[in-house]
Each structure stands twice: as C-alpha cells, then as structure tokens.
PDB file of N, CA and C in Angstrom:
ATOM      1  N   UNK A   1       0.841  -1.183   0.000  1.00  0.00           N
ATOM      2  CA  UNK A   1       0.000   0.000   0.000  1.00  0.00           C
ATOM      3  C   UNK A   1       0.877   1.234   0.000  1.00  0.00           C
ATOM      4  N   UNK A   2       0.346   2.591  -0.439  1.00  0.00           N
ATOM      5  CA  UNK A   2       1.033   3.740  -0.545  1.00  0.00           C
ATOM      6  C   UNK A   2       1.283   3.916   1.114  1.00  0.00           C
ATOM      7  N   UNK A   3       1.757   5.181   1.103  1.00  0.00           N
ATOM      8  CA  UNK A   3       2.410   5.562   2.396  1.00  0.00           C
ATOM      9  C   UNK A   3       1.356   6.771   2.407  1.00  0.00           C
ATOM     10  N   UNK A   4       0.999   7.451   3.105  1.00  0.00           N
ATOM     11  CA  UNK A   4       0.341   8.910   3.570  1.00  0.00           C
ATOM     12  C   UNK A   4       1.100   9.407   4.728  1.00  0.00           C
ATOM     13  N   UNK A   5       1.019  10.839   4.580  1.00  0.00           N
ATOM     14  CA  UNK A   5       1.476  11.688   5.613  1.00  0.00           C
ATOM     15  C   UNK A   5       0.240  12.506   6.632  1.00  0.00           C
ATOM     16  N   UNK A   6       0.306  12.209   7.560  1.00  0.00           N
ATOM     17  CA  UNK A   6      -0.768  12.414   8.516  1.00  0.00           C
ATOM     18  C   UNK A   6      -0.620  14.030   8.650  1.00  0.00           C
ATOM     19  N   UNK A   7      -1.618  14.708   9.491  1.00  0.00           N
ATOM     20  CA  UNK A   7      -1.576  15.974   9.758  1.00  0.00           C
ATOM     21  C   UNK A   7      -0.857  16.467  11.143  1.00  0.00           C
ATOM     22  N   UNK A   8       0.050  15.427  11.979  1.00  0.00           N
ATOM     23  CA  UNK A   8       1.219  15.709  12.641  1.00  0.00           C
ATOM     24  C   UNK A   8       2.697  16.181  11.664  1.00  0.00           C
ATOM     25  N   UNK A   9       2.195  16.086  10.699  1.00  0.00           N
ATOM     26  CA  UNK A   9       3.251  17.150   9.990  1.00  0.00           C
ATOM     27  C   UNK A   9       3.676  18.026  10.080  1.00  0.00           C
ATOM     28  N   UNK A  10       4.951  18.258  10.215  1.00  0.00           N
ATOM     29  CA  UNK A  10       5.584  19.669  10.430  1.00  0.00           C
ATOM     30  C   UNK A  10       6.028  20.519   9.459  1.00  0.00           C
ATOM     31  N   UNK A  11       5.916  19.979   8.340  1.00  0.00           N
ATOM     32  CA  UNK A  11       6.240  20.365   7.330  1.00  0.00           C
ATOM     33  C   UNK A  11       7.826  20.915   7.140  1.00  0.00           C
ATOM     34  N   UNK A  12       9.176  19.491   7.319  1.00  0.00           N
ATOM     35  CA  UNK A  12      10.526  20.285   7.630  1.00  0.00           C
ATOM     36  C   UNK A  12      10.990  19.693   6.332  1.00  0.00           C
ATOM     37  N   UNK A  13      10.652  18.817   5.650  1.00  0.00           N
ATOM     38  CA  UNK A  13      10.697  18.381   3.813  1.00  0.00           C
ATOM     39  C   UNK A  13      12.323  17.447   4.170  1.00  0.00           C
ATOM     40  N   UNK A  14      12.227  16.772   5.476  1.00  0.00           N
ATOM     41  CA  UNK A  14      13.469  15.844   5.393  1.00  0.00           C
ATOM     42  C   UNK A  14      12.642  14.459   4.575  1.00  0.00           C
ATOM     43  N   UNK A  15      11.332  14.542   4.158  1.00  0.00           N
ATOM     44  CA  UNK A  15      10.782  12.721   3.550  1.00  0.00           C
ATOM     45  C   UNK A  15      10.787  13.251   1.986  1.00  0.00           C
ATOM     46  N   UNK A  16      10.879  14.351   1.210  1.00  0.00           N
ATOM     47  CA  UNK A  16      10.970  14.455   0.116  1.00  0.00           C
ATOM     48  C   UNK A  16      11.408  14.462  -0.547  1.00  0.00           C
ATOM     49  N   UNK A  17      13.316  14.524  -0.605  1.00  0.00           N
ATOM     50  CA  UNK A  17      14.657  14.366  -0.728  1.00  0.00           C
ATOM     51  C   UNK A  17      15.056  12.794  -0.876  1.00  0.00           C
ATOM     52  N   UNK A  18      14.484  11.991   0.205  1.00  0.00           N
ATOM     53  CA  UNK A  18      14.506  10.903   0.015  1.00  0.00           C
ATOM     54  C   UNK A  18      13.511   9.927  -0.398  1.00  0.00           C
ATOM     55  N   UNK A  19      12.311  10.284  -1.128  1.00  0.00           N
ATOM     56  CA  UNK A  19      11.757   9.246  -1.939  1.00  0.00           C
ATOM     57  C   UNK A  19      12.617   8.988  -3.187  1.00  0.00           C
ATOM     58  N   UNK A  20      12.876   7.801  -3.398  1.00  0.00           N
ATOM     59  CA  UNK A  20      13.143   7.200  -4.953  1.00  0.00           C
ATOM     60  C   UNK A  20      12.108   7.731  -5.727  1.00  0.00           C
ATOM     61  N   UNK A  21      11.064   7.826  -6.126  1.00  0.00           N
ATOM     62  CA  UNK A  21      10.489   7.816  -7.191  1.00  0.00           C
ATOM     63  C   UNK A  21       9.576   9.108  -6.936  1.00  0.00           C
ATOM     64  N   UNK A  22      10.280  10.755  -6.434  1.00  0.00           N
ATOM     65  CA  UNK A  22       9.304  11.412  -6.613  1.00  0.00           C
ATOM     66  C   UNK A  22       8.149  11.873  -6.228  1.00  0.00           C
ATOM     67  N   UNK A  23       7.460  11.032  -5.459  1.00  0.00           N
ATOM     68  CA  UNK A  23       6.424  11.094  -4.795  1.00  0.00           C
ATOM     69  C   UNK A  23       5.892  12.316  -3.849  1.00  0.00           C
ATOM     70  N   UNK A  24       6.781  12.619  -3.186  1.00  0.00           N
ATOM     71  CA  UNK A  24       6.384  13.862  -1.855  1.00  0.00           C
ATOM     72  C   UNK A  24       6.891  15.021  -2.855  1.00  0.00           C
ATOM     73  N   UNK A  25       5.430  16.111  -2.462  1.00  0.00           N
ATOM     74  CA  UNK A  25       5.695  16.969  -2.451  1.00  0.00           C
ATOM     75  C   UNK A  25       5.198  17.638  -1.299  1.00  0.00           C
ATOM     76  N   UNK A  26       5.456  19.238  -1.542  1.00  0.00           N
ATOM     77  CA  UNK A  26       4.987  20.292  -0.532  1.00  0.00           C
ATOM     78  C   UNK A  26       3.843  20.600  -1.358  1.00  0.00           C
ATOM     79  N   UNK A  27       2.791  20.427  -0.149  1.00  0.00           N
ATOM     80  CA  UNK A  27       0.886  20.834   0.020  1.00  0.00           C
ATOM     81  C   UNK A  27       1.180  22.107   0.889  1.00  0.00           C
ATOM     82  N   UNK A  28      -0.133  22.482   0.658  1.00  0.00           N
ATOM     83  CA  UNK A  28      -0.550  23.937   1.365  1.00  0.00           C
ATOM     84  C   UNK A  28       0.246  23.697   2.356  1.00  0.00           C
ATOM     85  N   UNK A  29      -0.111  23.106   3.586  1.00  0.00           N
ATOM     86  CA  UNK A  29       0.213  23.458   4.889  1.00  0.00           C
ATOM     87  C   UNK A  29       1.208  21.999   5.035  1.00  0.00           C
ATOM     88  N   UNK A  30       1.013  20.697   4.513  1.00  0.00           N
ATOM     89  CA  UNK A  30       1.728  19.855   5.488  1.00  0.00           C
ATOM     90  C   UNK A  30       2.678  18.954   3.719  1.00  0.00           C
ATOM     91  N   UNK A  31       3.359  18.405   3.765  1.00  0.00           N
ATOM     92  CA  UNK A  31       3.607  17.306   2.968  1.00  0.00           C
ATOM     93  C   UNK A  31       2.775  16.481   2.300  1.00  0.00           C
ATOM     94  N   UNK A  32       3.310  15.885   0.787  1.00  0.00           N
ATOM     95  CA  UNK A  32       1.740  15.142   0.342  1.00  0.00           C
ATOM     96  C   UNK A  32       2.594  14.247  -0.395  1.00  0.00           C
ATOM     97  N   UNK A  33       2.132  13.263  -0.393  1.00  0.00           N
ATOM     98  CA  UNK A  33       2.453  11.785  -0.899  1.00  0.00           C
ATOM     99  C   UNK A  33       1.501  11.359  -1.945  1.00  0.00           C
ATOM    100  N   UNK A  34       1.696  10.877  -3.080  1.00  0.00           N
ATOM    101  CA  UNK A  34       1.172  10.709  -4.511  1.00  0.00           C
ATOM    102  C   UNK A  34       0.938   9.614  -4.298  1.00  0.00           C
ATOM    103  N   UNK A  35      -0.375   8.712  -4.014  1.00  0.00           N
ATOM    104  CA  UNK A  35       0.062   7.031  -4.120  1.00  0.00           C
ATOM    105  C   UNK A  35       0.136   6.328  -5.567  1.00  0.00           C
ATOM    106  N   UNK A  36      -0.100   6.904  -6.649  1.00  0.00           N
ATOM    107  CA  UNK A  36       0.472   6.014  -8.194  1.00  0.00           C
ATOM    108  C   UNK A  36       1.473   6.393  -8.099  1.00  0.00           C
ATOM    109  N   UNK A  37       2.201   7.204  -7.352  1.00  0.00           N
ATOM    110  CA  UNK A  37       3.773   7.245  -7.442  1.00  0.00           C
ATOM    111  C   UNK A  37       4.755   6.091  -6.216  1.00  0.00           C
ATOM    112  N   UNK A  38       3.820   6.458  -5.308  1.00  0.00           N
ATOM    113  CA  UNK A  38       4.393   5.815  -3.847  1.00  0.00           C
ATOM    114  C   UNK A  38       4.492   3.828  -4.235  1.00  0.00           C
ATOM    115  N   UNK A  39       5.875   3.343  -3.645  1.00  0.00           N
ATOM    116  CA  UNK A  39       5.485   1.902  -3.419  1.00  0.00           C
ATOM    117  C   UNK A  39       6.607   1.292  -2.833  1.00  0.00           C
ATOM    118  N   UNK A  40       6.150   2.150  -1.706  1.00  0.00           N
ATOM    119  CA  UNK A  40       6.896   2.256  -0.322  1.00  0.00           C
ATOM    120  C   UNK A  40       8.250   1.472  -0.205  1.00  0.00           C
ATOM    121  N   UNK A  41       8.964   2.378  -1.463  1.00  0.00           N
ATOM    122  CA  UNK A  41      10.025   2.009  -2.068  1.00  0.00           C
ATOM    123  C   UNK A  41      10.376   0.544  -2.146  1.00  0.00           C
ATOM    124  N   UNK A  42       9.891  -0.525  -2.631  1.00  0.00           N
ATOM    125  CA  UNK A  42       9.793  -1.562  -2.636  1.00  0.00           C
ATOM    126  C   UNK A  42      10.787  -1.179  -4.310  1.00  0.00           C
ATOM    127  N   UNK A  43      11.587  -2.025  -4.803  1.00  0.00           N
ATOM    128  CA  UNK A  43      12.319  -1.609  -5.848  1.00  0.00           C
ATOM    129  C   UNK A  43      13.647  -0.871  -5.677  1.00  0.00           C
ATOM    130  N   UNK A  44      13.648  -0.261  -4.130  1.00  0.00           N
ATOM    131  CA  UNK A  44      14.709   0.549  -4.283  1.00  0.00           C
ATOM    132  C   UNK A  44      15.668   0.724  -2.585  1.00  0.00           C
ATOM    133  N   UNK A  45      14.855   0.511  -1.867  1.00  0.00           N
ATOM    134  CA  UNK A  45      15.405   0.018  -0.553  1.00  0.00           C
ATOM    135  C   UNK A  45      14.524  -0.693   0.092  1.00  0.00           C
ATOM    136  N   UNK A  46      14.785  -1.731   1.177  1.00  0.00           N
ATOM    137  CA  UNK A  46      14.683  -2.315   2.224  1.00  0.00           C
ATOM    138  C   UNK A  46      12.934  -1.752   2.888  1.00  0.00           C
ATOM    139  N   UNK A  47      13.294  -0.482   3.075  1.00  0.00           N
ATOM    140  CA  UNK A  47      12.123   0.197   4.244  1.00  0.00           C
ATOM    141  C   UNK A  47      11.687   0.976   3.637  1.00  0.00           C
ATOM    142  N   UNK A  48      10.573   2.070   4.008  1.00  0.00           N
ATOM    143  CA  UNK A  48       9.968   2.911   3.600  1.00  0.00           C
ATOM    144  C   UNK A  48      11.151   4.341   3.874  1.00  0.00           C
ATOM    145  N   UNK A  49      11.645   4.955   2.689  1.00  0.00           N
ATOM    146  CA  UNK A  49      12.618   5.853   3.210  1.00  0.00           C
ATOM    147  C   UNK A  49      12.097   6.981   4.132  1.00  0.00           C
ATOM    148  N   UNK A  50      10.656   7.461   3.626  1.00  0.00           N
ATOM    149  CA  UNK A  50      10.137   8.619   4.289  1.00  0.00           C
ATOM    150  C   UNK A  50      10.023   8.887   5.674  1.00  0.00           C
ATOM    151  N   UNK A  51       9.239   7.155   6.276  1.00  0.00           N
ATOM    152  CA  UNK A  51       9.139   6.365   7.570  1.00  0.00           C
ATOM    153  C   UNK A  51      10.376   6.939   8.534  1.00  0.00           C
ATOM    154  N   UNK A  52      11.371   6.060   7.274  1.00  0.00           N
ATOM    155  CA  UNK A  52      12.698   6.018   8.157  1.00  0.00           C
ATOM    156  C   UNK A  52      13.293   7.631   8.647  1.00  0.00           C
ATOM    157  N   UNK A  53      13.131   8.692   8.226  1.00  0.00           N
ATOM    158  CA  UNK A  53      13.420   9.809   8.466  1.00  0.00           C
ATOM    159  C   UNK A  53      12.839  11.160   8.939  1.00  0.00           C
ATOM    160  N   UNK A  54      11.347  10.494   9.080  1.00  0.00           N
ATOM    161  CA  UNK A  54      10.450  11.276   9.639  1.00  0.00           C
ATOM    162  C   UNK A  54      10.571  11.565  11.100  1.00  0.00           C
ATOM    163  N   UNK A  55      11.051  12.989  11.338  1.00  0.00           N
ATOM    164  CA  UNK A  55      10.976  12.886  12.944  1.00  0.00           C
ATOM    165  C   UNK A  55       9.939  12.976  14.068  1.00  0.00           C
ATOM    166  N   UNK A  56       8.882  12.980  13.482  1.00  0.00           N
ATOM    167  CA  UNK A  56       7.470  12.954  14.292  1.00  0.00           C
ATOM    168  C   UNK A  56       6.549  11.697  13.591  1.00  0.00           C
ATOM    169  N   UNK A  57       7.292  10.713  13.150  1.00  0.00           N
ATOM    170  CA  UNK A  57       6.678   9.505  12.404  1.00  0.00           C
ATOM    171  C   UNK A  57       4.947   9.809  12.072  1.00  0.00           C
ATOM    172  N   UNK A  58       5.227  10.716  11.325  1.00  0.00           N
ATOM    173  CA  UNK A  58       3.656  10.969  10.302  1.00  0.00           C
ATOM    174  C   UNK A  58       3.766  10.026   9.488  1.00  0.00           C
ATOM    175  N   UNK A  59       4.643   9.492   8.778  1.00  0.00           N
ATOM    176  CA  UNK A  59       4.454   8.782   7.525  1.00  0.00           C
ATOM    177  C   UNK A  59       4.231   7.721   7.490  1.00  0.00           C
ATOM    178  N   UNK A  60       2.670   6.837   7.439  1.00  0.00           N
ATOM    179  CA  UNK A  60       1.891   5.948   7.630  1.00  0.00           C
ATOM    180  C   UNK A  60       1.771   5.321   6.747  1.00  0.00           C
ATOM    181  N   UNK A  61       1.607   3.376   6.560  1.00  0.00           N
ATOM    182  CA  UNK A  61       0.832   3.620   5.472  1.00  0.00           C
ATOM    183  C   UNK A  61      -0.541   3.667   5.738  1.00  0.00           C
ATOM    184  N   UNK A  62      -1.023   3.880   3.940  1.00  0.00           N
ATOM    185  CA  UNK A  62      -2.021   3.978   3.995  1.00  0.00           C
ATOM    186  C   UNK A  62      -3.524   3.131   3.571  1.00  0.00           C
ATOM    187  N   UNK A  63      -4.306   2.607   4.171  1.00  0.00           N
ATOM    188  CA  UNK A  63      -5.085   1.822   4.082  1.00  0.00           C
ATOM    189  C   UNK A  63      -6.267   1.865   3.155  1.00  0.00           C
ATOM    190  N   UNK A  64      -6.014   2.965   2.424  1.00  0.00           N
ATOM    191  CA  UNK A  64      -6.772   3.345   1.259  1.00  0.00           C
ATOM    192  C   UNK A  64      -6.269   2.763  -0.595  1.00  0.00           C
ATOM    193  N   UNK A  65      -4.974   2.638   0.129  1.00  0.00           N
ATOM    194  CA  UNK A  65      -4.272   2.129  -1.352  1.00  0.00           C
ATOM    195  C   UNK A  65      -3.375   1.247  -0.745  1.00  0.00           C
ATOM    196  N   UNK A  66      -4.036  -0.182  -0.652  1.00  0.00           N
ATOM    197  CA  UNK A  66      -3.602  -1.581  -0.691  1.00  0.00           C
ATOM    198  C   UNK A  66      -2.717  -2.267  -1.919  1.00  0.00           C
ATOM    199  N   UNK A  67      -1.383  -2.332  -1.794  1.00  0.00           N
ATOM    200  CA  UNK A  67      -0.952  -3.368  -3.031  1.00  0.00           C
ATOM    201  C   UNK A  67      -0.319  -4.462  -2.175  1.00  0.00           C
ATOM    202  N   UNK A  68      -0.049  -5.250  -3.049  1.00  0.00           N
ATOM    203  CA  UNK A  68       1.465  -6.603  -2.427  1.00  0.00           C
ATOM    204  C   UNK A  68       2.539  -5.590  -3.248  1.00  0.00           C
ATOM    205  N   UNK A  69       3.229  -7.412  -2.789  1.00  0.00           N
ATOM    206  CA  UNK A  69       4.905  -6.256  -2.918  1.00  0.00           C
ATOM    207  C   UNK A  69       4.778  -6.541  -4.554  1.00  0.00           C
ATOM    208  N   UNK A  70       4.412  -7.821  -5.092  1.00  0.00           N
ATOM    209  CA  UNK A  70       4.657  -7.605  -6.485  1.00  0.00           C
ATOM    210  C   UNK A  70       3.557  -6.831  -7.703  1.00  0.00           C
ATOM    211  N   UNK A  71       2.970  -6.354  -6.950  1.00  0.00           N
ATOM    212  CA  UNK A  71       2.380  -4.771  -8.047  1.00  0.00           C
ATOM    213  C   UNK A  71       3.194  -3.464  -7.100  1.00  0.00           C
ATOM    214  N   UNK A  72       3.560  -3.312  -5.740  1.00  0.00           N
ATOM    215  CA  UNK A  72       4.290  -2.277  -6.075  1.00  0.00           C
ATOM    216  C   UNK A  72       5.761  -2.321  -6.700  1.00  0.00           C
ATOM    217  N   UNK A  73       6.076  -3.882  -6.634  1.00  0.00           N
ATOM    218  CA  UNK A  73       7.466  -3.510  -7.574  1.00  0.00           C
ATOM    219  C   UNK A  73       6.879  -3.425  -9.052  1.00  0.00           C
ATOM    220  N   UNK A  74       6.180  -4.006  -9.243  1.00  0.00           N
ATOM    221  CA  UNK A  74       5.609  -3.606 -11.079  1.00  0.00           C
ATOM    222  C   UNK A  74       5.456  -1.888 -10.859  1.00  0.00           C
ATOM    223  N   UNK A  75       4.958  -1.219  -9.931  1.00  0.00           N
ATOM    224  CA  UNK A  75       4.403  -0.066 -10.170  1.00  0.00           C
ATOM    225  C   UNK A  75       6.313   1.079 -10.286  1.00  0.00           C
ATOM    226  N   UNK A  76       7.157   0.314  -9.744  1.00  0.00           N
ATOM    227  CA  UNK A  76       8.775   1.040  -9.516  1.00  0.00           C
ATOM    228  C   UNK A  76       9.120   0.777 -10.791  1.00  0.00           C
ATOM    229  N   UNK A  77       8.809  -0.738 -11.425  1.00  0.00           N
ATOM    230  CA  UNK A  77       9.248  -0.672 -12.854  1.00  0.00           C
ATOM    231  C   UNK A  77       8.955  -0.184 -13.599  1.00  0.00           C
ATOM    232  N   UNK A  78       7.777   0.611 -14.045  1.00  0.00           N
ATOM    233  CA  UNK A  78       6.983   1.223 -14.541  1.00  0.00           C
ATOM    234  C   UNK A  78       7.201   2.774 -14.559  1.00  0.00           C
ATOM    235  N   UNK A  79       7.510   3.046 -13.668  1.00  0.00           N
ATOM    236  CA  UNK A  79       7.921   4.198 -12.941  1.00  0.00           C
ATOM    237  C   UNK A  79       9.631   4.569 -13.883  1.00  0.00           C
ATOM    238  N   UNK A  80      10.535   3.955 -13.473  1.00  0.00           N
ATOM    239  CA  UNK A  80      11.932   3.888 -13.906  1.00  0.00           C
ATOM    240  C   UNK A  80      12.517   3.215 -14.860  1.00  0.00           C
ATOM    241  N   UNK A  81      11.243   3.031 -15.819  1.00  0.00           N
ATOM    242  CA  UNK A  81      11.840   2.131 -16.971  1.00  0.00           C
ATOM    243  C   UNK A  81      12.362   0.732 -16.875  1.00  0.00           C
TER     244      UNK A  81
END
C-alpha cells in the first residue's frame, strides 16, 4: 500500500529528498504523498525511506491504497523504466 502523511506534519521536507520515485511533495500546509507514485520504495530500498526519516513519524501507510509487494514492484518498474 502507498504511504500517507498524517496531519502531525511539520512540514521540515526531510521525507521528500529521500523518496526514490518522486512522490512527496509540498501541500498547502503539510507534505503530500502521490500514491500512483508511492510503493513504499519496494524496488529501491529495504524500508519505507520517508518512515525512516520522519521525525514525528507521520508517515503511515495507507489503508486506502492496498498493493502486495509484487504490483508495487511492477508499479517502480513502470515508474523507472
């Protein structure tokens, strides 16, 4: 499933630097996570990078956009050629 950023956001843009594929940007007030982009870097590291660097662990996933691991690695291949 995609990842979402909750509204304990602080908005300090250390999870946007480190997505592989693009995903986070800056929203009005807090961080925003794309889920046809997101796949919780499956393709490209181990863990969720955003997770891993979030210092108020907003970055959830999210239960609205369910995949396995092998459509989000189809969705990284897809993504990066």
């Amino acid at each position: 499933m995609a990842y979402k950023i909750t509204e304990e956001c602080i908005a300090c843009g250390a999870c946007e630097p480190e997505c592989p594929n693009e995903a986070i940007t800056e929203g009005e007030e807090i961080y925003v996570i794309d889920p046809d982009k997101c796949t919780e870097c499956v393709g490209a590291f181990d863990e969720s990078q955003c997770a891993a660097v979030c210092p108020v662990d907003c970055c959830v996933p999210d239960p609205e956009h369910e995949e396995s691991k092998e459509e989000l690695q189809a969705k990284y291949e897809k993504l990066h050629g």
